[in-house]
Protein backbone atom coordinates (compact mmCIF):
# COMPACT_ATOMS: atom_id res chain seq x y z
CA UNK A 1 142.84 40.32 47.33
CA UNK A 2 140.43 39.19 49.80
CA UNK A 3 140.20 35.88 47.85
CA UNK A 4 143.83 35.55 49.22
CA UNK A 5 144.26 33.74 52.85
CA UNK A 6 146.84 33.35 54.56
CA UNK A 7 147.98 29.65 56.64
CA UNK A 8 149.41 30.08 59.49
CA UNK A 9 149.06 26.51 61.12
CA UNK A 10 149.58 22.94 60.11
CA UNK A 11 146.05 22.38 61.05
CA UNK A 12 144.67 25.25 58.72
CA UNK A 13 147.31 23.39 56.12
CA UNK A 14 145.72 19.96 56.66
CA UNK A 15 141.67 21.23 56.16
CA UNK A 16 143.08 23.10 53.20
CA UNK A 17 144.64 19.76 51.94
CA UNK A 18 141.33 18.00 52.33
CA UNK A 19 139.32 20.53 51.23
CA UNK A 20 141.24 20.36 47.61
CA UNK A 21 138.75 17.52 46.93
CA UNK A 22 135.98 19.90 46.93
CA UNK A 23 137.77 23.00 45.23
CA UNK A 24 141.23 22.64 44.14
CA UNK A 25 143.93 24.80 45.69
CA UNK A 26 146.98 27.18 44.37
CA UNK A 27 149.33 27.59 47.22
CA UNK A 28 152.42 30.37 47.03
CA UNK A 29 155.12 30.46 49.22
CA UNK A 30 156.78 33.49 49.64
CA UNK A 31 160.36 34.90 50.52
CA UNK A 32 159.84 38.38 52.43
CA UNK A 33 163.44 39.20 51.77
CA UNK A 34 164.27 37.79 48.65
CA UNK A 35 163.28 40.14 45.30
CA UNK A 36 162.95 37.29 43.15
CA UNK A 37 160.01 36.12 45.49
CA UNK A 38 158.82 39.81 45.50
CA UNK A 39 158.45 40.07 41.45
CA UNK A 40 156.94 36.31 41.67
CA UNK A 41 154.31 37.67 44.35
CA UNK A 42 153.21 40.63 42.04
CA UNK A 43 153.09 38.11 39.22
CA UNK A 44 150.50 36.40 41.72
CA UNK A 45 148.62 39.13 42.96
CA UNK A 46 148.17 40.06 39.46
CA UNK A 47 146.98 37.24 38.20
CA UNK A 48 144.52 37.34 41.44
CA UNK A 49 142.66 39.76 40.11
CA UNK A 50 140.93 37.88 37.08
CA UNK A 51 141.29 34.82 39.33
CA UNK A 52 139.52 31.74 38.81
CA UNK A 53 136.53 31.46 41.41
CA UNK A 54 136.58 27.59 41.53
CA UNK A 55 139.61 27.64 42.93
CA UNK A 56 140.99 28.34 46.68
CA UNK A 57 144.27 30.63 46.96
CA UNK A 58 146.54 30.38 50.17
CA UNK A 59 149.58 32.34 50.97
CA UNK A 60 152.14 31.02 52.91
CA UNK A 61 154.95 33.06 54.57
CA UNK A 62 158.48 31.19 54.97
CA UNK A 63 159.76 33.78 57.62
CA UNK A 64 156.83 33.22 59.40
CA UNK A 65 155.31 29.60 58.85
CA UNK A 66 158.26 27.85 58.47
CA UNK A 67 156.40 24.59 59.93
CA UNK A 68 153.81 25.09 57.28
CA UNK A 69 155.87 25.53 54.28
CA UNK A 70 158.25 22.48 55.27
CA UNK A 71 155.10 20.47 55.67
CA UNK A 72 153.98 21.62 52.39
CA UNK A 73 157.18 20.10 50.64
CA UNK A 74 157.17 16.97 53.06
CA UNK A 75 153.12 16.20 52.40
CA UNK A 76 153.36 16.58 48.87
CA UNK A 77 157.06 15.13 48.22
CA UNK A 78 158.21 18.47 46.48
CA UNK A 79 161.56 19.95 47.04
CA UNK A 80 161.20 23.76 48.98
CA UNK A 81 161.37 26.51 46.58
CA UNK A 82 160.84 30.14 47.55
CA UNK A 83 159.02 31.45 45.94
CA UNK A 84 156.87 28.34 44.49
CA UNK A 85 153.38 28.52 43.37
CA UNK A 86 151.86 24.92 43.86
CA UNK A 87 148.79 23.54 42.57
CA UNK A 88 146.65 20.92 44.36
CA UNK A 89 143.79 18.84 43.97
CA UNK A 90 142.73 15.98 45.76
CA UNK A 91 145.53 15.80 48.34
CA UNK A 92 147.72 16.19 45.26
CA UNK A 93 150.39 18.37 43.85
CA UNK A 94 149.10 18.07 40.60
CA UNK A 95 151.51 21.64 38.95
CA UNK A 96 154.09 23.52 40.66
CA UNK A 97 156.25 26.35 39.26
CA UNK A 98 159.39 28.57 41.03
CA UNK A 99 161.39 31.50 41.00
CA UNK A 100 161.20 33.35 36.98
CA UNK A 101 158.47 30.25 36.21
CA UNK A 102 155.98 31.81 38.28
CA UNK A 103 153.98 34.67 35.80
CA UNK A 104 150.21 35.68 35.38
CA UNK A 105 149.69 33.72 31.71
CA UNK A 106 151.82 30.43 33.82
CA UNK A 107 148.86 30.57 36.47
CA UNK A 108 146.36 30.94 34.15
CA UNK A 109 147.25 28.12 32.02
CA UNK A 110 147.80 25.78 35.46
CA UNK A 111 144.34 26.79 36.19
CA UNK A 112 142.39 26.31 33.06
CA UNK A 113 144.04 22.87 32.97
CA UNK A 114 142.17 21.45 35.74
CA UNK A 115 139.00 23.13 35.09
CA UNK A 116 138.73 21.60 31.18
């Protein structure tokens, strides 16, 4: 998973924002205690292995980047979901799925939609 980074910052949030221009971006945020978020993140990490290289992938924690995930939801004018798997290009939300939504053929189809 080394195509997986995690944000920690607002400032890694905001380069990874503008960067979407270049290469769009599929954020997830995760629950650590919630099992919901923990069968969503397998659904993730398994779809991570045949992932798309033209796109970036960026993990972000609730417990611990709770500035980063609120500034997520307030940048993009989504409503918090953990977990949530968000999809961005140009500065833009542009798919987002949560909770049972979030499976490896869901991702897949997200991502071959924006690379048509």
């Amino acid at each position: 998973m080394n195509n997986l980074k995690e944000l920690r910052t607002i400032e890694e949030l905001s380069l990874t924002l503008e960067q979407s221009s270049e290469k769009p971006v599929l954020f997830f945020k995760h629950s650590l205690t919630c099992p919901i978020s923990a069968r969503a993140f397998r659904e993730f990490q398994a779809y991570l292995e045949q992932a798309d290289s033209r796109v970036s992938y960026k993990l972000i924690t609730v417990q611990t980047a709770r500035a980063v995930s609120n500034e997520v939801a307030a940048r993009l004018n989504l409503e918090h979901q953990s977990p949530q798997a968000i999809l961005v290009r140009d500065g833009r939300e542009v798919w987002n799925a949560s909770h049972f939504a979030i499976n490896v053929s869901a991702l897949a189809q997200a991502i071959q939609s924006i690379s048509d």
